[in-house]
Protein backbone atom coordinates (compact mmCIF):
# COMPACT_ATOMS: atom_id res chain seq x y z
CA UNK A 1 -46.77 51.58 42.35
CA UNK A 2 -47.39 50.43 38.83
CA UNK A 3 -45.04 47.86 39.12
CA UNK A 4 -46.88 46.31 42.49
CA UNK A 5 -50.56 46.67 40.96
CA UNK A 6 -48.54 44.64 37.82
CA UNK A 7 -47.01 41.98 39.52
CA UNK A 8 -50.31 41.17 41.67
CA UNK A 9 -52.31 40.91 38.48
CA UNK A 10 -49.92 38.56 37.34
CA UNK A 11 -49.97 36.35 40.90
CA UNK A 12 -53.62 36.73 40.88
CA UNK A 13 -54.37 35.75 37.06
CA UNK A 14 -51.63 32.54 37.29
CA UNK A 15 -53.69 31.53 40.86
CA UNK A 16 -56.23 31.30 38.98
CA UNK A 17 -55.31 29.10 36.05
CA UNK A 18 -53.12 27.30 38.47
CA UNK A 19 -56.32 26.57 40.17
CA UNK A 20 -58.53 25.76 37.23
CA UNK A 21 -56.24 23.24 35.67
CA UNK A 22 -55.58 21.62 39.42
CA UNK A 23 -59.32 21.38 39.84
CA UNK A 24 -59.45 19.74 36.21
CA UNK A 25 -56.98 17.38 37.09
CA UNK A 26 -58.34 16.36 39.96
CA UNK A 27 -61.37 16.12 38.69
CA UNK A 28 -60.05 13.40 35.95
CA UNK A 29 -58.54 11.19 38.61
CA UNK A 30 -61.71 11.13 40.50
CA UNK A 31 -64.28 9.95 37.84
CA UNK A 32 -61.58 7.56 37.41
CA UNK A 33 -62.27 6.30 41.01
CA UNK A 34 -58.84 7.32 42.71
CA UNK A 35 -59.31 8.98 45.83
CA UNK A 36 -56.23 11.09 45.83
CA UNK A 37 -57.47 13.12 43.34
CA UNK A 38 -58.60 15.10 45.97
CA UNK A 39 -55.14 16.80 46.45
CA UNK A 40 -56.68 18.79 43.31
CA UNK A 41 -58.30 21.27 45.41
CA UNK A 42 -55.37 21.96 48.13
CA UNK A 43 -53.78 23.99 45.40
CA UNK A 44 -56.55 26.00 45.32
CA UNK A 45 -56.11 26.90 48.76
CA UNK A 46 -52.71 27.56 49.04
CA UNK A 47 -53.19 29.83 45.94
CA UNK A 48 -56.32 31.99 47.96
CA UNK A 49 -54.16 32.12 51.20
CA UNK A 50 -50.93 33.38 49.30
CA UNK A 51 -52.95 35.95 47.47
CA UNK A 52 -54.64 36.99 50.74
CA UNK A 53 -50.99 37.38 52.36
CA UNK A 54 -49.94 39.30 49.37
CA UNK A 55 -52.82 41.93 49.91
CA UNK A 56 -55.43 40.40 47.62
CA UNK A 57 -58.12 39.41 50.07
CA UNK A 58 -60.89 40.07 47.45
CA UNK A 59 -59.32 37.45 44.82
CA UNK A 60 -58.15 35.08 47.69
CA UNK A 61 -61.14 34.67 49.63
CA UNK A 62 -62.64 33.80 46.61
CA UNK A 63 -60.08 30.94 45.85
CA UNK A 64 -60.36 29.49 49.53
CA UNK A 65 -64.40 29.75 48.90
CA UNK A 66 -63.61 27.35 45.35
CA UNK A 67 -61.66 25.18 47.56
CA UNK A 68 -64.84 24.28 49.81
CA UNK A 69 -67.14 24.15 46.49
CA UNK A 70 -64.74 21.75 44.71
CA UNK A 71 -64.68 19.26 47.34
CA UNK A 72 -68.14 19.24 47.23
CA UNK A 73 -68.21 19.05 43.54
CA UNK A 74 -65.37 16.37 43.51
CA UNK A 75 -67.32 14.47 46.28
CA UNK A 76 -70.65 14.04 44.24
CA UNK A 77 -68.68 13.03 40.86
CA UNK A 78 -66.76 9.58 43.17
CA UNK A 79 -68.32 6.44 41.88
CA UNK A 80 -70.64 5.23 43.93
CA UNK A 81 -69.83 3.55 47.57
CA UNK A 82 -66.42 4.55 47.00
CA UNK A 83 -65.80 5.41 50.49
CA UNK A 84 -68.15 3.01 51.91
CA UNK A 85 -66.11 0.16 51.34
């Protein structure tokens, strides 16, 4: 049992920094003005379902709820009329 409680601290803690630095990346390439930074936040996602699968629902329902406030965060930091044109 030790060794399960171990190895999902380890998937959950490297989810998380694999999240963070995605998000920070992403977030680079869209001050920059490239739309496809967006595919920062779908690793986010996939992190929060695969810890959800794995029995974490606390830690990945709290990475899929990131995923939502990062697009939203990513969205407000495009230059302007980026996707008006």
């Amino acid at each position: 049992m030790d060794d399960k409680k171990r190895s999902n601290t380890r998937l959950i803690n490297i989810s998380y920094i694999g999240s963070i630095l995605a998000y920070i990346i992403g977030l680079y390439f869209i001050t920059l003005g490239y739309l496809w930074g967006f595919i920062g936040t779908v690793p986010t996602l996939l992190f929060g379902l695969n810890l959800i699968r794995n029995g974490e629902k606390r830690y990945g329902i709290v990475l899929v709820l990131f995923f939502f406030v990062w697009i939203i965060v990513y969205y407000s930091y495009l230059p302007g009329n980026l996707l008006n044109n």
